[in-house]
C-alpha atoms as a PDB file:
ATOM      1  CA  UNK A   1      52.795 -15.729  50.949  1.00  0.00           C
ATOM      2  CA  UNK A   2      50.130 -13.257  49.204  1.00  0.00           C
ATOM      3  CA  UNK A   3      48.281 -10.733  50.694  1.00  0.00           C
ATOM      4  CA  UNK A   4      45.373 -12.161  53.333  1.00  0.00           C
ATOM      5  CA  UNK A   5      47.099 -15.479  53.281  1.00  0.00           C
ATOM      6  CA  UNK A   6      46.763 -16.740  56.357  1.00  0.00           C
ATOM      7  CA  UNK A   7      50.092 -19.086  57.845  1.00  0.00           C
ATOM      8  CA  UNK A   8      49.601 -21.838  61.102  1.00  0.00           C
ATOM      9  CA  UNK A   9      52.986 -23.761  62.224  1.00  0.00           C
ATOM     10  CA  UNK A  10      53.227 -26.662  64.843  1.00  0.00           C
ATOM     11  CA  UNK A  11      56.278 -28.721  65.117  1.00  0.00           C
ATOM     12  CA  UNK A  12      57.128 -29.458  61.730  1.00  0.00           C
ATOM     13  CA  UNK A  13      54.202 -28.876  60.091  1.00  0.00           C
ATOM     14  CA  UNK A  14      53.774 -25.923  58.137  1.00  0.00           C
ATOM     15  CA  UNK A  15      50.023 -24.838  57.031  1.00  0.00           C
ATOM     16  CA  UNK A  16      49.072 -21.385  54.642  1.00  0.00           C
ATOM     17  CA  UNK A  17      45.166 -20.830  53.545  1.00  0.00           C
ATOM     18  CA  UNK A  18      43.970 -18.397  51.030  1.00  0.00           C
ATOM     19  CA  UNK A  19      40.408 -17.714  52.058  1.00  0.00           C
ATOM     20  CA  UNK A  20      39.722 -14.591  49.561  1.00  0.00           C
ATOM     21  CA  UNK A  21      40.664 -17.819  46.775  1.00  0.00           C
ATOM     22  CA  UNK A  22      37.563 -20.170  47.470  1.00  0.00           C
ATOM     23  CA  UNK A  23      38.757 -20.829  51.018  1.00  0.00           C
ATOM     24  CA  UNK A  24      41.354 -22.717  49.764  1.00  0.00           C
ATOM     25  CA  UNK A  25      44.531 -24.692  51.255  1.00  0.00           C
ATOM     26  CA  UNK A  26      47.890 -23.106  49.703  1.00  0.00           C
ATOM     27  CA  UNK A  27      50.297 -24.908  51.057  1.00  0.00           C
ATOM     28  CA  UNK A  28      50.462 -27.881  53.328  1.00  0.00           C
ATOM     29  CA  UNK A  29      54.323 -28.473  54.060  1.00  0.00           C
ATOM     30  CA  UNK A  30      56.667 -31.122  56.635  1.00  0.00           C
ATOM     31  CA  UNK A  31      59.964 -29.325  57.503  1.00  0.00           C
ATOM     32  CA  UNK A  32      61.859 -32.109  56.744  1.00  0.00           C
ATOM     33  CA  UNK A  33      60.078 -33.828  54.062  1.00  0.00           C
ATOM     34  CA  UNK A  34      59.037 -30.791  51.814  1.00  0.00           C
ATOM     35  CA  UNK A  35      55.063 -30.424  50.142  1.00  0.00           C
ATOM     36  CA  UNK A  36      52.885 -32.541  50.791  1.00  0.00           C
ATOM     37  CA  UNK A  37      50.724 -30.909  48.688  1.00  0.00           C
ATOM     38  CA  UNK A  38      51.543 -28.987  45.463  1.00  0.00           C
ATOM     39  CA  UNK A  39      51.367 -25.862  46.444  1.00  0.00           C
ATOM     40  CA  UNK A  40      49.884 -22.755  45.064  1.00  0.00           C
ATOM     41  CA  UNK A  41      51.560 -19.722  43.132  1.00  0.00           C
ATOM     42  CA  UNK A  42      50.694 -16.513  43.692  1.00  0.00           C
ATOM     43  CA  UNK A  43      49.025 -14.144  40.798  1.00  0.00           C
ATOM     44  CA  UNK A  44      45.265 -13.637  40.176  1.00  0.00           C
ATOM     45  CA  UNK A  45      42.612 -15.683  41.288  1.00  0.00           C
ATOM     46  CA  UNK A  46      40.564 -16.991  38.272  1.00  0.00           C
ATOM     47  CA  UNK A  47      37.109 -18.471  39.552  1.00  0.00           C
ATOM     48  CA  UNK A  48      36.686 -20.816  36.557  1.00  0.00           C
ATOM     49  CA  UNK A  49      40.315 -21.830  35.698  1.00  0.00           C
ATOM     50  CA  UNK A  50      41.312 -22.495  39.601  1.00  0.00           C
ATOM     51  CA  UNK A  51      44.700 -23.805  39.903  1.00  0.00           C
ATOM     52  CA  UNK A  52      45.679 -26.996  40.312  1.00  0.00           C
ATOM     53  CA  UNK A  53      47.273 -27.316  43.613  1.00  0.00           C
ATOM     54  CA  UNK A  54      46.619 -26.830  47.097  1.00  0.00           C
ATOM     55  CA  UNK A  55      43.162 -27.760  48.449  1.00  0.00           C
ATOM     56  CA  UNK A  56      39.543 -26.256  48.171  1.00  0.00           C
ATOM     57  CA  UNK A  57      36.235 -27.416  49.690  1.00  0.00           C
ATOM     58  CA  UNK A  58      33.585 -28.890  47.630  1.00  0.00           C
ATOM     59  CA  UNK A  59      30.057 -27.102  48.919  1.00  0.00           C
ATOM     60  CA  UNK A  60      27.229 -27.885  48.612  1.00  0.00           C
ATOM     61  CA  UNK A  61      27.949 -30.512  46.413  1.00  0.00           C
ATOM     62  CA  UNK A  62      31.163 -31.787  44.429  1.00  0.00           C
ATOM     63  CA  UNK A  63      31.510 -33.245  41.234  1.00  0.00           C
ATOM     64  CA  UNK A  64      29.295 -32.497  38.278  1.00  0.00           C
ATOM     65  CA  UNK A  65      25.173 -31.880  38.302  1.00  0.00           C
ATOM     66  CA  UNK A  66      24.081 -33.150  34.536  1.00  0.00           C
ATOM     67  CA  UNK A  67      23.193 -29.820  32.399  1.00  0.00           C
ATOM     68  CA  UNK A  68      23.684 -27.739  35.532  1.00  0.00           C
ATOM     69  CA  UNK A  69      20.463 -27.934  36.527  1.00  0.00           C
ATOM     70  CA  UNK A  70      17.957 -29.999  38.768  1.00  0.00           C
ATOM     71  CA  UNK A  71      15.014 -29.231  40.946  1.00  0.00           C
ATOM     72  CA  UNK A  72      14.013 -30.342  44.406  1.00  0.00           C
ATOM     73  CA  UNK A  73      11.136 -29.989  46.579  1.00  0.00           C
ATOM     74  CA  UNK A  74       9.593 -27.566  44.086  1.00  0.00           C
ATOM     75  CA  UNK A  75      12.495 -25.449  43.448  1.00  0.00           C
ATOM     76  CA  UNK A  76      14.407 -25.323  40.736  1.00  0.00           C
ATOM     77  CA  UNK A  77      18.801 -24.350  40.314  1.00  0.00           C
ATOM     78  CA  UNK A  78      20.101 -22.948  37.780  1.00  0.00           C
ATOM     79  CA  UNK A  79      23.671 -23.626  38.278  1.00  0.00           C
ATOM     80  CA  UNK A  80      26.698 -21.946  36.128  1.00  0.00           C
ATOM     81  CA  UNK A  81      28.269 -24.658  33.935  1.00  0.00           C
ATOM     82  CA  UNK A  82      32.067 -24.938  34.164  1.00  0.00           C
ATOM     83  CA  UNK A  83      34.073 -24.443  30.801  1.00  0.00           C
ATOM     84  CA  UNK A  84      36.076 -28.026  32.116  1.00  0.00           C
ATOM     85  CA  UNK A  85      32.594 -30.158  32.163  1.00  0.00           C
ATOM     86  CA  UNK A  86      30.303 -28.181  29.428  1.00  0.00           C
ATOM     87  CA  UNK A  87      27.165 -28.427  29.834  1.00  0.00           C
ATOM     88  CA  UNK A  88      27.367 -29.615  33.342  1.00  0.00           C
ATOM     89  CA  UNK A  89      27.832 -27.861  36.473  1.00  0.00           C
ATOM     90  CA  UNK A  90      31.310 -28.390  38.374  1.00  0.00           C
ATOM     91  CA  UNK A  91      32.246 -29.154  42.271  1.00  0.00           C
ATOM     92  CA  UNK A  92      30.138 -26.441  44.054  1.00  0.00           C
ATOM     93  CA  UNK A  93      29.985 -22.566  44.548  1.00  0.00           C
ATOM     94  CA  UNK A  94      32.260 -22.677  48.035  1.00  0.00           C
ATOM     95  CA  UNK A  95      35.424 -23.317  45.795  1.00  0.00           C
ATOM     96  CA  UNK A  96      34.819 -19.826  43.753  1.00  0.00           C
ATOM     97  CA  UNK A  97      33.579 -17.467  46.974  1.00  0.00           C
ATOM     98  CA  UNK A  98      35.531 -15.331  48.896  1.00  0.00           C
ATOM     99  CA  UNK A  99      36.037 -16.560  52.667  1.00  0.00           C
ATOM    100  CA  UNK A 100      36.574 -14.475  55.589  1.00  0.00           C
ATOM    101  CA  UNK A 101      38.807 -15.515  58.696  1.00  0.00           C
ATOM    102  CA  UNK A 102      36.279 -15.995  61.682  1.00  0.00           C
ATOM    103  CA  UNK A 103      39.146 -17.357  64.197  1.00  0.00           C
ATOM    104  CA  UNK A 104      42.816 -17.085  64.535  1.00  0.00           C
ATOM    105  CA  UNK A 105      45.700 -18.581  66.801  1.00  0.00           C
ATOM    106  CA  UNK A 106      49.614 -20.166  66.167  1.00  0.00           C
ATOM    107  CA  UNK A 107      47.694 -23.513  65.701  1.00  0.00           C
ATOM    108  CA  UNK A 108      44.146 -22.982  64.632  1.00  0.00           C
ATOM    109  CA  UNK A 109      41.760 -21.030  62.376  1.00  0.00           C
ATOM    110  CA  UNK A 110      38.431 -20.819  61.110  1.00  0.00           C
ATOM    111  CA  UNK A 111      36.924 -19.432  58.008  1.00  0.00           C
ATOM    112  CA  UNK A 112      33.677 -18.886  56.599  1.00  0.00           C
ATOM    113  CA  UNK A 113      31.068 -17.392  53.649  1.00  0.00           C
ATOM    114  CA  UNK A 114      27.648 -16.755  53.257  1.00  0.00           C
ATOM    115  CA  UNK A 115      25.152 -18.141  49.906  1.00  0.00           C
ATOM    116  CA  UNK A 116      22.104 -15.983  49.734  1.00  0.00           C
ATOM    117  CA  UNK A 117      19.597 -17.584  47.755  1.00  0.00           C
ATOM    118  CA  UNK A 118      18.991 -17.049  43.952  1.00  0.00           C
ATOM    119  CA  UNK A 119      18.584 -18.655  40.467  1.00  0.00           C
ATOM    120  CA  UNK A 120      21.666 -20.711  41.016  1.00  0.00           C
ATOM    121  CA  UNK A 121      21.150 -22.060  44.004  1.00  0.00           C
ATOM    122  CA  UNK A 122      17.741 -21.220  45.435  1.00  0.00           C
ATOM    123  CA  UNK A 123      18.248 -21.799  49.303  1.00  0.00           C
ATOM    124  CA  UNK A 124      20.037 -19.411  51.499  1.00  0.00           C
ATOM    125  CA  UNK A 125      23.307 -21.180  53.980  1.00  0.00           C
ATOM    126  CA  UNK A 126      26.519 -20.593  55.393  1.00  0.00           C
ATOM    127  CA  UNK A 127      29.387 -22.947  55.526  1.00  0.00           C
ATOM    128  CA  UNK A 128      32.710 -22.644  57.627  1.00  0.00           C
ATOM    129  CA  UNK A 129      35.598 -24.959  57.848  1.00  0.00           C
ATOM    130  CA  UNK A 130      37.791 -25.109  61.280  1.00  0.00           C
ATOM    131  CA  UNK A 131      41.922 -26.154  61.109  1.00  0.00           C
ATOM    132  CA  UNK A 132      43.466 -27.358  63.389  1.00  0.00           C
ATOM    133  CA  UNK A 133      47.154 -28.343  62.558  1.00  0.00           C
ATOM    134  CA  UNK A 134      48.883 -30.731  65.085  1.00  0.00           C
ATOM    135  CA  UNK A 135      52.732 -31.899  65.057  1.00  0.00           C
ATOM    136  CA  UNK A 136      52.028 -34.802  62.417  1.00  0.00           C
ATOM    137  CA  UNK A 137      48.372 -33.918  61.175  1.00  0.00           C
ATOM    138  CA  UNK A 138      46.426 -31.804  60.208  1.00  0.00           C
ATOM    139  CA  UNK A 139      42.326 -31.815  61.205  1.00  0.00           C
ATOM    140  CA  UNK A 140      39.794 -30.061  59.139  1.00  0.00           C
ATOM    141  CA  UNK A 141      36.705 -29.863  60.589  1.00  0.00           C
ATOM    142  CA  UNK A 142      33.571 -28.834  58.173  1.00  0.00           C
ATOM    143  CA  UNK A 143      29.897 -27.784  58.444  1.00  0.00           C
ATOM    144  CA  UNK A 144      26.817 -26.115  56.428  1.00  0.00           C
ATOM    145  CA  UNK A 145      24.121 -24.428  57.890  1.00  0.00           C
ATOM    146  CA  UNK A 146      20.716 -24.435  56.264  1.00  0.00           C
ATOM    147  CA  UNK A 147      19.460 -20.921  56.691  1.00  0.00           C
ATOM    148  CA  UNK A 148      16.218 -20.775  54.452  1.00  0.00           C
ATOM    149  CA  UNK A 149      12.885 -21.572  55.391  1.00  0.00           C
ATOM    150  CA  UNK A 150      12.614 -25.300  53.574  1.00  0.00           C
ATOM    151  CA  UNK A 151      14.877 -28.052  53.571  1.00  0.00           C
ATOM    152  CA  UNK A 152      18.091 -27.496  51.339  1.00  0.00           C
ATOM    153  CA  UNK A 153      19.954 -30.627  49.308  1.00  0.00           C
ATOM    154  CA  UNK A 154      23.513 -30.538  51.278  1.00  0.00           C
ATOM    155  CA  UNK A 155      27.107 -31.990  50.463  1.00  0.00           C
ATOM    156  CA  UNK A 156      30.188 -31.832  51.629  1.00  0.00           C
ATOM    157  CA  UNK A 157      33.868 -32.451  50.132  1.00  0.00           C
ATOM    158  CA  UNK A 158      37.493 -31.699  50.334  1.00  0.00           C
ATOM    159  CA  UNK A 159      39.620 -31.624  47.140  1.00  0.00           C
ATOM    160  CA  UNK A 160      43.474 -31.773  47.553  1.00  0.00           C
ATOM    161  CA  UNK A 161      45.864 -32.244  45.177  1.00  0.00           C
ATOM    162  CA  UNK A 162      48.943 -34.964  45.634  1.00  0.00           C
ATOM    163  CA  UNK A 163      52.130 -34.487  43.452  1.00  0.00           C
ATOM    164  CA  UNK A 164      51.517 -36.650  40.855  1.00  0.00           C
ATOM    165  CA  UNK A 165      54.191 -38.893  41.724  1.00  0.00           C
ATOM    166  CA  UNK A 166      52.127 -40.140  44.773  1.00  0.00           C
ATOM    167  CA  UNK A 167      50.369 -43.468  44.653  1.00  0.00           C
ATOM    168  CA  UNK A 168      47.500 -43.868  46.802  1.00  0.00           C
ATOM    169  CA  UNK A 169      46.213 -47.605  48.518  1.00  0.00           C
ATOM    170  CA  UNK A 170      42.642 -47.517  50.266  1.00  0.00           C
ATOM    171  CA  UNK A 171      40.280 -50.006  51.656  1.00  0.00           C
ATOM    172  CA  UNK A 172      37.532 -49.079  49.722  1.00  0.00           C
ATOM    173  CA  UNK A 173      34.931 -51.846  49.350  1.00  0.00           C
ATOM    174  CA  UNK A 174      32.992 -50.551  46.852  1.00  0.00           C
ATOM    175  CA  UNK A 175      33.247 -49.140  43.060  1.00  0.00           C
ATOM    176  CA  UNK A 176      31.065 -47.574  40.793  1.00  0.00           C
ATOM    177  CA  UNK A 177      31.379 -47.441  37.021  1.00  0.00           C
ATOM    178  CA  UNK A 178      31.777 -44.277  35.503  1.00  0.00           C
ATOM    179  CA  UNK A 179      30.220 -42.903  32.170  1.00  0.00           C
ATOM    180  CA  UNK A 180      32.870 -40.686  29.855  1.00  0.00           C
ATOM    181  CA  UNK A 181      31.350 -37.365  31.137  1.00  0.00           C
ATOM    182  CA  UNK A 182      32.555 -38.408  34.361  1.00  0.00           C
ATOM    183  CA  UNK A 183      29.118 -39.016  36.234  1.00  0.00           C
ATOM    184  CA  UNK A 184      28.665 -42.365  37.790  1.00  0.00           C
ATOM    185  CA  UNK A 185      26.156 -45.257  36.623  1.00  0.00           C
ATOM    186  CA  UNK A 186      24.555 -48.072  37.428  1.00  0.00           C
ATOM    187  CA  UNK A 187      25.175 -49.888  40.951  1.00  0.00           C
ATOM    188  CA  UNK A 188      27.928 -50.321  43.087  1.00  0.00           C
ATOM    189  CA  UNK A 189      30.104 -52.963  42.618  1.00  0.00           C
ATOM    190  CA  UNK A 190      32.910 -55.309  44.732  1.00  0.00           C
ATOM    191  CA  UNK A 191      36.511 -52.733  44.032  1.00  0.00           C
ATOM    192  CA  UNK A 192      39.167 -54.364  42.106  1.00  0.00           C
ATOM    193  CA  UNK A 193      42.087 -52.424  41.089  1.00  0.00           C
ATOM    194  CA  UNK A 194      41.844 -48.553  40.284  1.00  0.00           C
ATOM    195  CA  UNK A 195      41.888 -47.052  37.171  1.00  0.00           C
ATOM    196  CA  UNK A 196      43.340 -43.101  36.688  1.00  0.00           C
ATOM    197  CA  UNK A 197      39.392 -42.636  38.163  1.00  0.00           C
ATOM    198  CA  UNK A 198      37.470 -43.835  40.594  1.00  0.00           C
ATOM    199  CA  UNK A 199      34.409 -43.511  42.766  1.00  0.00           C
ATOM    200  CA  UNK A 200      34.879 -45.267  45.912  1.00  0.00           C
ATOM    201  CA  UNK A 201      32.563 -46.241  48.870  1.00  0.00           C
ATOM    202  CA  UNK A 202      32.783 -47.952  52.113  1.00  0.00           C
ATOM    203  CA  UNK A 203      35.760 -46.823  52.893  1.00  0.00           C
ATOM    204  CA  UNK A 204      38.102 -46.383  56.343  1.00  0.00           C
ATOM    205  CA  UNK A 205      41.557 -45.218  55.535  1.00  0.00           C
ATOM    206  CA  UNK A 206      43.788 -44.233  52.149  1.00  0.00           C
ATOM    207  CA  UNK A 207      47.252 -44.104  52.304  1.00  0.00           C
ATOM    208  CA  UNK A 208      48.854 -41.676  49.848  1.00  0.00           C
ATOM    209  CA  UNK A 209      52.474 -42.696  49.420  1.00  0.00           C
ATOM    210  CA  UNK A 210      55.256 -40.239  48.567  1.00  0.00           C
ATOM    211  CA  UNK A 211      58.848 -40.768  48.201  1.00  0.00           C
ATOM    212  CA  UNK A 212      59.692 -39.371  51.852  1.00  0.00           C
ATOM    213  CA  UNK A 213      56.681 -39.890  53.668  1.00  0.00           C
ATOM    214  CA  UNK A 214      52.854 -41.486  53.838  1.00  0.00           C
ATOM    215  CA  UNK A 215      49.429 -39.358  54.420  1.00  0.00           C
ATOM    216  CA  UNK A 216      47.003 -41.777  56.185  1.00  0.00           C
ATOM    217  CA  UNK A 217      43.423 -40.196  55.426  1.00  0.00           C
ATOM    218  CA  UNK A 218      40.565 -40.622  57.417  1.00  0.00           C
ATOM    219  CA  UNK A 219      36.954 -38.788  57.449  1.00  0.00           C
ATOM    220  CA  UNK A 220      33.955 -39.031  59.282  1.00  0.00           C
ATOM    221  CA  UNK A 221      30.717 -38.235  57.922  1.00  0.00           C
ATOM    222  CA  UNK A 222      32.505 -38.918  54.127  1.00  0.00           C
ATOM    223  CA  UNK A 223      31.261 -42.211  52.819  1.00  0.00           C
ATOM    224  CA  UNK A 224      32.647 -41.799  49.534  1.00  0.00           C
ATOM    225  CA  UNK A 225      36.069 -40.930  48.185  1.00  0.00           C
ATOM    226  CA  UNK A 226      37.189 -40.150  44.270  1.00  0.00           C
ATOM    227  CA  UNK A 227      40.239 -40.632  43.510  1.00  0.00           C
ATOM    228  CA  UNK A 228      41.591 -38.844  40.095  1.00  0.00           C
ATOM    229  CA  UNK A 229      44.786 -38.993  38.139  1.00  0.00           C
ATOM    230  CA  UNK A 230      44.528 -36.371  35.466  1.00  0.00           C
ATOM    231  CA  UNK A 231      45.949 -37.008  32.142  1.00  0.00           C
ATOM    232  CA  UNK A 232      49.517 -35.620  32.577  1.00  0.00           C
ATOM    233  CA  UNK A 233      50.374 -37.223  35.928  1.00  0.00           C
ATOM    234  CA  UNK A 234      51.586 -34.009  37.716  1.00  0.00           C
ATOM    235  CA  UNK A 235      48.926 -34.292  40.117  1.00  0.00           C
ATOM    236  CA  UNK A 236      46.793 -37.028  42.211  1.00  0.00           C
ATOM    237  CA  UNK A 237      43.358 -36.200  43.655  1.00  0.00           C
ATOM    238  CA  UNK A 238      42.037 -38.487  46.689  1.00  0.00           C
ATOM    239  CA  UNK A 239      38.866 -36.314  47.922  1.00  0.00           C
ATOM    240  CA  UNK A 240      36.947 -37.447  50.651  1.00  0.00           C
ATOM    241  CA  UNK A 241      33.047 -36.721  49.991  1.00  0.00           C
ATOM    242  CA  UNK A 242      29.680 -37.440  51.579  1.00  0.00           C
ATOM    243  CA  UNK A 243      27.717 -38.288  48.405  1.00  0.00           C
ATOM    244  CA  UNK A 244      28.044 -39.603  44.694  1.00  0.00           C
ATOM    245  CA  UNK A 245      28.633 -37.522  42.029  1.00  0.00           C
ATOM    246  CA  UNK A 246      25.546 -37.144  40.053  1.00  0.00           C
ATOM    247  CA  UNK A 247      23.086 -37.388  43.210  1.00  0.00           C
ATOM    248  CA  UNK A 248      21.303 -34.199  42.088  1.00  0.00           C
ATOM    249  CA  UNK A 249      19.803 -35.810  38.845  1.00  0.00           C
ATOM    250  CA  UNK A 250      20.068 -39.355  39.838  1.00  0.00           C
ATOM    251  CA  UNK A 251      16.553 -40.167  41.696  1.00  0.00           C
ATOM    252  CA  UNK A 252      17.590 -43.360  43.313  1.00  0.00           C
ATOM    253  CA  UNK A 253      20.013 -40.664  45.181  1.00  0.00           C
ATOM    254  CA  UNK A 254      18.276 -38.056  45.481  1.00  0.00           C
ATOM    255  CA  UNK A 255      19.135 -36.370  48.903  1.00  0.00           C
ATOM    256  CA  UNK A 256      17.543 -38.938  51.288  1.00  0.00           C
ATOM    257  CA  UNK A 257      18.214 -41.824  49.065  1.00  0.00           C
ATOM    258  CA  UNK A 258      19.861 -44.201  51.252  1.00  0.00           C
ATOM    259  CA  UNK A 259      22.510 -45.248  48.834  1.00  0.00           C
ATOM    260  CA  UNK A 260      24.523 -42.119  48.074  1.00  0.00           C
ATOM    261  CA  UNK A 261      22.318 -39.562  47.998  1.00  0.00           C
ATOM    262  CA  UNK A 262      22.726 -35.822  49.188  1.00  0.00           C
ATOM    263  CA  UNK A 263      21.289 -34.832  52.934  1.00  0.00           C
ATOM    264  CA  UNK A 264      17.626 -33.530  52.889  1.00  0.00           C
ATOM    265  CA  UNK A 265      18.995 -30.246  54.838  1.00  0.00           C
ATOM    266  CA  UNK A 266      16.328 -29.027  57.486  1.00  0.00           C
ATOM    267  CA  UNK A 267      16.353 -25.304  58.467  1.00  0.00           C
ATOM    268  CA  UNK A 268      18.763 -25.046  60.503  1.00  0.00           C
ATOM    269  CA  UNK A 269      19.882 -27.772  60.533  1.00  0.00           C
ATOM    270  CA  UNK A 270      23.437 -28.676  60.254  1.00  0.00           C
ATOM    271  CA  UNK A 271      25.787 -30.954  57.930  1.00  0.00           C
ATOM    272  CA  UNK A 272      29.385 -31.811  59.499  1.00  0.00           C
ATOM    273  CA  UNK A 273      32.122 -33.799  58.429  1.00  0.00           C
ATOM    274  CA  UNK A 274      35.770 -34.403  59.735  1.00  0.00           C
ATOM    275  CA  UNK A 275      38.764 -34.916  57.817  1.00  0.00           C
ATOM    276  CA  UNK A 276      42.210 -36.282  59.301  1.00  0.00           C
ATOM    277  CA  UNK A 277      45.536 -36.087  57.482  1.00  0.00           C
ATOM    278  CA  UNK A 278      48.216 -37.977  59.489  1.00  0.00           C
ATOM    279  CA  UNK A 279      51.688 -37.426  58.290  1.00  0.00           C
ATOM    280  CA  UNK A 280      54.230 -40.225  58.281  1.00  0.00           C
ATOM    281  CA  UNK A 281      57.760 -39.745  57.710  1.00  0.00           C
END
């Protein structure tokens, strides 16, 4: 445990979040089975070399926006490009802000930030995401709130990382080539098998199979999923998200597109999305 980490237990499931490190998961633990994610070390929070463990949310948009820049509506981002995707922009500013504990019980928590507006991203929103960890699951309930005057382009996502000895089966439908700077093209197509990366839609349920037990996802309001074996193999990505990666330069997704594309955010509106991680042993 560090300092601010925040620890949930219930039955034999074991839950720590780190909401000062880009409200992220630390640890997600069964009693008797051990990590179910790799979990996180302890140390100094680096923004744009976050670790590779745990789990961190992907707001207001995941993946990578082409040159780190788009417009909509009449305004235009400016987004910081990651060192890991140069020139593009990386997975969102939720995973690099610090979160602050809005709830707290032995089973439950909330957490939350704020975005004022600016060059990088010129709409003002908050964003919060609600655990609840059960004897064999764990919920994790997420929403963004448009707080600016005009409508906002909104995503959601949820990044954990599987030991790299997991193997994950889904029931994906759909797959969509991928271009070498990882952004998607063309059109979906019927899924065949998986490669170390893939971009997933119409989807229900993926099974991530460890050597001691199974984690049956399942999300609502998360039409896509990527799933991402980094060269290595010490980790395995399966991250539920509601749009393509790419939909802020793409303009047959463009938020409203009906095929991928971000939500059109009204003010004050709201974009929510449920994720369910069912432990089998």
């Amino acid at each position: 445990m560090s300092p601010g980490d925040i620890a949930l237990a219930n039955g034999s499931m074991r839950l720590v979040l780190r909401p000062a490190w880009g409200g992220r998961v630390a640890s997600l633990a069964h009693e008797r089975h051990g990590d179910i994610l790799v979990p996180m070390g302890r140390g100094t929070f680096e923004p744009e070399n976050w670790p590779r463990a745990g789990a961190y949310p992907l707001i207001p948009f995941h993946n990578r926006v082409r040159d780190a820049r788009f417009t909509f509506a009449g305004r235009s981002a400016r987004l910081h490009p990651h060192a890991d995707a140069l020139p593009n922009a990386l997975h969102g500013m939720g995973s690099r802000a610090e979160w602050r504990l809005t709830a707290l019980d032995d089973r439950e928590t909330e957490i939350a930030f704020e975005w004022e507006s600016c060059d990088e991203w010129p709409w003002r929103f908050s964003a919060r995401q609600h655990f609840a960890l059960g004897h064999d699951r764990l919920v994790l309930s997420m929403s963004l709130v448009n707080h600016d005057a005009v409508p906002m382009p909104a995503g959601l996502g949820w990044h954990p990382y599987f030991p790299g000895t997991a193997r994950c089966r889904t029931d994906a439908r759909i797959a969509w080539p991928i271009e070498p700077d990882y952004l998607p093209r063309g059109t979906g197509e019927p899924r065949r098998e998986l490669g170390a990366t893939a971009y997933l839609s119409d989807w229900g349920t993926a099974a991530v199979e460890m050597d001691r037990l199974t984690v049956r996802l399942r999300a609502a309001g998360m039409a896509h999923l990527v799933i991402h074996a980094p060269p290595g193999g010490s980790v395995l990505c399966v991250e539920p998200v509601s749009h393509l990666a790419g939909a802020l330069n793409e303009p047959s997704r463009r938020p409203g597109a009906e095929e991928g594309g971000m939500v059109p955010l009204a003010p004050g509106a709201a974009l929510t999305a449920r994720i369910e991680l069912l432990v089998e042993g």
